[in-house]
PDB file of N, CA and C in Angstrom:
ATOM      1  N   UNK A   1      11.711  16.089  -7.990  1.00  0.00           N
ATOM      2  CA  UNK A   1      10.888  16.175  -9.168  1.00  0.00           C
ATOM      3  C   UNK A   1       9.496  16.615  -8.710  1.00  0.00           C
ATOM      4  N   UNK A   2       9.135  17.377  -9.416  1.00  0.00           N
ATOM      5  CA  UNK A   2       7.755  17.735  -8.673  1.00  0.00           C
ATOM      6  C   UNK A   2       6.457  17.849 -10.583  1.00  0.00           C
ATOM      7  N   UNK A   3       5.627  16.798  -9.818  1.00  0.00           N
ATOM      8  CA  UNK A   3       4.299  16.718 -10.780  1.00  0.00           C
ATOM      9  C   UNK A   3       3.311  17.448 -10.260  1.00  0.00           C
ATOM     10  N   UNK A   4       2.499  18.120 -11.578  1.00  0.00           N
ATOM     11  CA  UNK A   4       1.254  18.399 -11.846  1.00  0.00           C
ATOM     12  C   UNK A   4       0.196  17.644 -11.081  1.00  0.00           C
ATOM     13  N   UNK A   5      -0.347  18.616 -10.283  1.00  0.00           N
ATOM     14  CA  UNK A   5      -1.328  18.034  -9.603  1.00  0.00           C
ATOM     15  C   UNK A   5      -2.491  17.044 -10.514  1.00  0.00           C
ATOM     16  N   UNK A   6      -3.013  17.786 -11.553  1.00  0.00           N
ATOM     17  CA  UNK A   6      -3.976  17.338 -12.446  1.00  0.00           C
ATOM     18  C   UNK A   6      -3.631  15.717 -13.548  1.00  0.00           C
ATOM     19  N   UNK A   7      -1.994  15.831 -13.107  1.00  0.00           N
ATOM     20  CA  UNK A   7      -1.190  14.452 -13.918  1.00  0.00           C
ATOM     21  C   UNK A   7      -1.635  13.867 -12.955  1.00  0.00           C
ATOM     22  N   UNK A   8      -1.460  14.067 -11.666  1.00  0.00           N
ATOM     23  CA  UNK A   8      -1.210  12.648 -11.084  1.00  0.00           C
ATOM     24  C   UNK A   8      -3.129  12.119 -10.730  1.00  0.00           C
ATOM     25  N   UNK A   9      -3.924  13.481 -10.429  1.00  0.00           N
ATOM     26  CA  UNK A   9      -5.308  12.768 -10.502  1.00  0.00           C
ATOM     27  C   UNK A   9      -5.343  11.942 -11.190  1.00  0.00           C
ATOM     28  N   UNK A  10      -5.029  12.445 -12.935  1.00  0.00           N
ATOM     29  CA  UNK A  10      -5.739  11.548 -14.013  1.00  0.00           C
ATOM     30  C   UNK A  10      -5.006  10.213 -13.956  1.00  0.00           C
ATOM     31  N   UNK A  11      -3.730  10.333 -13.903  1.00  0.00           N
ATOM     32  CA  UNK A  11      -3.200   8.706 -13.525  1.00  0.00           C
ATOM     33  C   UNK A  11      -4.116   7.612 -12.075  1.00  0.00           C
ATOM     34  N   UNK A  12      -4.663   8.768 -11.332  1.00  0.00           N
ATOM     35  CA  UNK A  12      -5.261   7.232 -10.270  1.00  0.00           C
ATOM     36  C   UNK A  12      -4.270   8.124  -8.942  1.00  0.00           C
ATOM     37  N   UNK A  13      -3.397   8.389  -9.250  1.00  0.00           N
ATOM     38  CA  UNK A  13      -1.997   8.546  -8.157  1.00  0.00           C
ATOM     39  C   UNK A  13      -2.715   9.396  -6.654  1.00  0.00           C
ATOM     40  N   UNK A  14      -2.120   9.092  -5.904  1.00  0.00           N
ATOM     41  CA  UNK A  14      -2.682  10.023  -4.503  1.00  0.00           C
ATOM     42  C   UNK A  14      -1.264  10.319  -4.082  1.00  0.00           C
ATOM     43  N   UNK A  15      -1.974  11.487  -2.916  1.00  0.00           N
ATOM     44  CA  UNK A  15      -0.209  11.094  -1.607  1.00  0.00           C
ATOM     45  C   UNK A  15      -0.527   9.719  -0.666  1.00  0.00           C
ATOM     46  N   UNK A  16       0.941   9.998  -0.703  1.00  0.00           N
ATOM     47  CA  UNK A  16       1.247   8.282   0.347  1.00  0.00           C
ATOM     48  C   UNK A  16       1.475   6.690  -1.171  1.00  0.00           C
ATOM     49  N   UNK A  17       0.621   7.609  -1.829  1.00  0.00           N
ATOM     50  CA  UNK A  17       1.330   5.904  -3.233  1.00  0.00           C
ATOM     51  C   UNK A  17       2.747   5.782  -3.158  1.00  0.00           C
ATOM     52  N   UNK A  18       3.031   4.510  -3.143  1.00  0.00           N
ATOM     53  CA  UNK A  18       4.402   3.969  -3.619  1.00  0.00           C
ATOM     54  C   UNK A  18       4.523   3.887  -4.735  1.00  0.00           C
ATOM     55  N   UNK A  19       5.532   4.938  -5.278  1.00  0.00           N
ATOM     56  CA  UNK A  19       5.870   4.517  -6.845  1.00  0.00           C
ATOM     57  C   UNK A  19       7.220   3.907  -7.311  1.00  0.00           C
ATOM     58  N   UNK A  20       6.779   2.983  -8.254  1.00  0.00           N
ATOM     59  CA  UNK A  20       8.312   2.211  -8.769  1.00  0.00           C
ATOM     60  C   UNK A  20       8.534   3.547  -9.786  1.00  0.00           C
ATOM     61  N   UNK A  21       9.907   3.774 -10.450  1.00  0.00           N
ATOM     62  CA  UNK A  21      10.400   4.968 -11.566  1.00  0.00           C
ATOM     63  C   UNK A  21      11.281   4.012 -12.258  1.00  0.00           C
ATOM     64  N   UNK A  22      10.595   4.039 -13.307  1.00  0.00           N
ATOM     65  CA  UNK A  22      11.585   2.977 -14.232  1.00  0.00           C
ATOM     66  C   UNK A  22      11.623   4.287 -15.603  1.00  0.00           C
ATOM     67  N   UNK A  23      12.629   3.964 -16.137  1.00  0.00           N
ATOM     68  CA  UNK A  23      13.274   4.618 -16.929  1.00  0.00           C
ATOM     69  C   UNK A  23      13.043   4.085 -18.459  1.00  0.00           C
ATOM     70  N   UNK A  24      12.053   5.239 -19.481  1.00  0.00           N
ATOM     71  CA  UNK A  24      12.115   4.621 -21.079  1.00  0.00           C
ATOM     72  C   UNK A  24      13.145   4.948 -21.887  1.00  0.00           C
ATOM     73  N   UNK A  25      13.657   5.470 -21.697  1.00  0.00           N
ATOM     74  CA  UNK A  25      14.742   6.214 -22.223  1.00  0.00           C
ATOM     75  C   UNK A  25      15.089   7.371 -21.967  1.00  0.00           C
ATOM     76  N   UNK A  26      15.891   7.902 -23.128  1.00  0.00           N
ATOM     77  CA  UNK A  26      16.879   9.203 -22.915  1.00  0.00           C
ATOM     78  C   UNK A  26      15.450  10.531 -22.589  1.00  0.00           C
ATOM     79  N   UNK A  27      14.980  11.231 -21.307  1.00  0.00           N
ATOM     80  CA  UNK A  27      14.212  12.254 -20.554  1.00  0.00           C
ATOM     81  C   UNK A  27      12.824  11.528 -20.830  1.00  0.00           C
ATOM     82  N   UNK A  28      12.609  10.030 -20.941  1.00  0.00           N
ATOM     83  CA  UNK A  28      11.464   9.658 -20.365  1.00  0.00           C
ATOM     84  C   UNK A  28      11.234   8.831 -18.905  1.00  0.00           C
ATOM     85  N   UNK A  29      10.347   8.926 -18.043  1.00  0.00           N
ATOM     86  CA  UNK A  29      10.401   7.895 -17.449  1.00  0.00           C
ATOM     87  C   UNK A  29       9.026   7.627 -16.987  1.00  0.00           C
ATOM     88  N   UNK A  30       8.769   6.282 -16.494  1.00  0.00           N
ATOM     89  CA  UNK A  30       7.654   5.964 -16.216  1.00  0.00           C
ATOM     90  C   UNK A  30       7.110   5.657 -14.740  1.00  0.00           C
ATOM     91  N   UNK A  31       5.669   6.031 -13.676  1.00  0.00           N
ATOM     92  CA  UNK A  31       5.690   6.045 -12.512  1.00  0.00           C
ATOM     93  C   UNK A  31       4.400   4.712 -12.927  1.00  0.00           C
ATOM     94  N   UNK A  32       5.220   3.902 -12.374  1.00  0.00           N
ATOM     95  CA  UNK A  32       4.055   2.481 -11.513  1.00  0.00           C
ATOM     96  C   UNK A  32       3.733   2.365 -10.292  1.00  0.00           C
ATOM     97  N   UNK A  33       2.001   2.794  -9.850  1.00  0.00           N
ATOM     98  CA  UNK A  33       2.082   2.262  -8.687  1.00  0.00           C
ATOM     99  C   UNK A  33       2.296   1.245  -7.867  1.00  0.00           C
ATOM    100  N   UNK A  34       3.088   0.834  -6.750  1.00  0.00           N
ATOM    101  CA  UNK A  34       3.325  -0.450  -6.532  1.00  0.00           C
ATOM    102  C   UNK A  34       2.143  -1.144  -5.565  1.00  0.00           C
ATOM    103  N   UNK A  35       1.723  -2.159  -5.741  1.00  0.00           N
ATOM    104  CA  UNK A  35       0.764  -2.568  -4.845  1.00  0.00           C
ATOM    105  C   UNK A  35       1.539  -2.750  -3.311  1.00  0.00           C
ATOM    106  N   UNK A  36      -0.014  -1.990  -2.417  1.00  0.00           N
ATOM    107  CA  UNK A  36       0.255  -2.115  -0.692  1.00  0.00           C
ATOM    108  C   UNK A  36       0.213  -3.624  -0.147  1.00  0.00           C
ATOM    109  N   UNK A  37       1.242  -4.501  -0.337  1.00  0.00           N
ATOM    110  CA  UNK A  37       0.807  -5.702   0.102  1.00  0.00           C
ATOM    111  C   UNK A  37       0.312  -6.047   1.211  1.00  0.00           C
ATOM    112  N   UNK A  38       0.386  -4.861   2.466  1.00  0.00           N
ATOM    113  CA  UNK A  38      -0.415  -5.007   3.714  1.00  0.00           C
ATOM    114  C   UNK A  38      -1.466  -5.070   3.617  1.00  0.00           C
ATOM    115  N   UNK A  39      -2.075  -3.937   2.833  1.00  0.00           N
ATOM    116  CA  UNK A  39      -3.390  -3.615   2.774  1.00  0.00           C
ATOM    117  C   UNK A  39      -4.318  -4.862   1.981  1.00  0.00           C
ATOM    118  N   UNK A  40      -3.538  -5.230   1.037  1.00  0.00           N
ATOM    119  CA  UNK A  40      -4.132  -6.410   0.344  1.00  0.00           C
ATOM    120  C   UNK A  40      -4.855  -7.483   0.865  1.00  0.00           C
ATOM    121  N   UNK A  41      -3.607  -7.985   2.206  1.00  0.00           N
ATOM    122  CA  UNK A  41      -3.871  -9.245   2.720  1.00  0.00           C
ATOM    123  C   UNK A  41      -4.460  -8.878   4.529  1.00  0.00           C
ATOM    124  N   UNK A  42      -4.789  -7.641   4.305  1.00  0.00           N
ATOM    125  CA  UNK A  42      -5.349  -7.077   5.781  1.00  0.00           C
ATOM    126  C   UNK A  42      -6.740  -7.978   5.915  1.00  0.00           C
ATOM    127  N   UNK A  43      -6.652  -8.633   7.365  1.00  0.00           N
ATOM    128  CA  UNK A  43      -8.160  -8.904   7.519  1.00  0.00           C
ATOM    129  C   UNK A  43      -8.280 -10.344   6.576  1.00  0.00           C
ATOM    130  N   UNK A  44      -7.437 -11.069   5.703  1.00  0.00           N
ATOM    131  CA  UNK A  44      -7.610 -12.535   5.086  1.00  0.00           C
ATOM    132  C   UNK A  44      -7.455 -13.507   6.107  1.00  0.00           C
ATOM    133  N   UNK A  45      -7.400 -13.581   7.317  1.00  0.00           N
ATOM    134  CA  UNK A  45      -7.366 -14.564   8.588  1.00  0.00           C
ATOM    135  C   UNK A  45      -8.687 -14.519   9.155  1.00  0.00           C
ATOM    136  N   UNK A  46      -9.532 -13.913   9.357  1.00  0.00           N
ATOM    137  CA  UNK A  46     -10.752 -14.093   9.627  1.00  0.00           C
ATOM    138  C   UNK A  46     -11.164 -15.302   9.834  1.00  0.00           C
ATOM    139  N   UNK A  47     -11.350 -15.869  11.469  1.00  0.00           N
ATOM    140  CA  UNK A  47     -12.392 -16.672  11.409  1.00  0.00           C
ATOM    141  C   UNK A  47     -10.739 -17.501  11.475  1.00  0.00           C
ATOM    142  N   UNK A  48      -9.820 -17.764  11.820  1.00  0.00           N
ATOM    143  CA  UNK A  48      -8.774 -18.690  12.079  1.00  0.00           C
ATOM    144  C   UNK A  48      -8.775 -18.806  13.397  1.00  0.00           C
ATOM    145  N   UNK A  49      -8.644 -17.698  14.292  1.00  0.00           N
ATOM    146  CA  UNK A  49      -8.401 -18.041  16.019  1.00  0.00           C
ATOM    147  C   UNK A  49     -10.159 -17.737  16.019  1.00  0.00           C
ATOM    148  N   UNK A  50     -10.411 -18.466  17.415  1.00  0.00           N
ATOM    149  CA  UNK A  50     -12.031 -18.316  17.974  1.00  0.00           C
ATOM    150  C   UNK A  50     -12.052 -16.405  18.534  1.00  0.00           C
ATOM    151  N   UNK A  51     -13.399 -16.413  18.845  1.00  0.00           N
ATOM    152  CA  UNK A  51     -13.205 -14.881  19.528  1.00  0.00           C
ATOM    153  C   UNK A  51     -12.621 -15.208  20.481  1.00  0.00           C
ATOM    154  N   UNK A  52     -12.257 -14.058  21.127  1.00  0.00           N
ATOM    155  CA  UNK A  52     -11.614 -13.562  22.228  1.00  0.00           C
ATOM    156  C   UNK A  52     -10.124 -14.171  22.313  1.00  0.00           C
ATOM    157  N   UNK A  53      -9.724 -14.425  21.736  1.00  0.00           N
ATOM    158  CA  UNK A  53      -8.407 -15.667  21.841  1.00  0.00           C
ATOM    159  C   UNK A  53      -7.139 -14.395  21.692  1.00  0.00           C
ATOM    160  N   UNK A  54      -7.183 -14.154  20.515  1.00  0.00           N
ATOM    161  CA  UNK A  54      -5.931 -12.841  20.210  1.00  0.00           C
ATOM    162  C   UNK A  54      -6.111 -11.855  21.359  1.00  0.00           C
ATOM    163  N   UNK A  55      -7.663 -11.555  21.531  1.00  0.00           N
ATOM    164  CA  UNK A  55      -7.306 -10.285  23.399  1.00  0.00           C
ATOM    165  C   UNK A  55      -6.878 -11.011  24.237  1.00  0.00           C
ATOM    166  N   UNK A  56      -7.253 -12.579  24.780  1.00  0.00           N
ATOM    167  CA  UNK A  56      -7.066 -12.940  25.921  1.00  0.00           C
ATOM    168  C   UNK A  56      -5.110 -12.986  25.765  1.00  0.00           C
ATOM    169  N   UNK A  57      -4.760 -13.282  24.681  1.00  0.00           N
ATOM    170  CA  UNK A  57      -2.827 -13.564  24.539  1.00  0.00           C
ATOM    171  C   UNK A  57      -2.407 -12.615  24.434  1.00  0.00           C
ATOM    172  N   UNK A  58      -3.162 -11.275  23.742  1.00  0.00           N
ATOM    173  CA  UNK A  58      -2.786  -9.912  24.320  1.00  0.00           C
ATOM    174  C   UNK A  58      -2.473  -9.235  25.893  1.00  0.00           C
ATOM    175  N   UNK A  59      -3.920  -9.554  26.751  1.00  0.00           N
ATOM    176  CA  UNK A  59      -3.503  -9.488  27.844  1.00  0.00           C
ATOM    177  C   UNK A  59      -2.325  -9.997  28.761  1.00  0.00           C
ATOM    178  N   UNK A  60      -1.972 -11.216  28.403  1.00  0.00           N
ATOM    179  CA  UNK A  60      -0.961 -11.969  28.824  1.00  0.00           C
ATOM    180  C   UNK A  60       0.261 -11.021  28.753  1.00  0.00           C
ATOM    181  N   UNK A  61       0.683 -10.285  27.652  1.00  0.00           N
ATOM    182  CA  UNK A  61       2.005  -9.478  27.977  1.00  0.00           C
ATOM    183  C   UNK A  61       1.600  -8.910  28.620  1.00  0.00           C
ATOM    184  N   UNK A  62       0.957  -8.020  28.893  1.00  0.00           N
ATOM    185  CA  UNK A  62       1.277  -6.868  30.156  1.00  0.00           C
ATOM    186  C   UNK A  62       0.580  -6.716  31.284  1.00  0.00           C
TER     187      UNK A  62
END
């Protein structure tokens, strides 16, 4: 399926979005972006381990 560049600006849409395609009926359908749940919760640990702690257990593997 290929969209209109100017559709998907005005929707918000980029490349790389995840879209759900749900279906309204008979030759409609609808694109939801799905939320990046990585990106969401990237960086919410802050301030749990002290500094240097995650490099120093890094170093340890190799």
């Amino acid at each position: 399926m290929t969209l209109p560049v100017d559709v998907l600006r005005s929707a918000g849409l980029k490349p790389g979005d995840i879209v759900r395609i749900d279906a309204l009926g008979p030759g409609e359908v609808a694109l939801i972006r799905v939320p990046d749940v990585l990106a969401t919760f990237a960086g919410s640990l802050r301030g749990v381990y002290p500094p240097g702690y995650l490099d120093d257990l890094r170093r340890e593997w190799g």
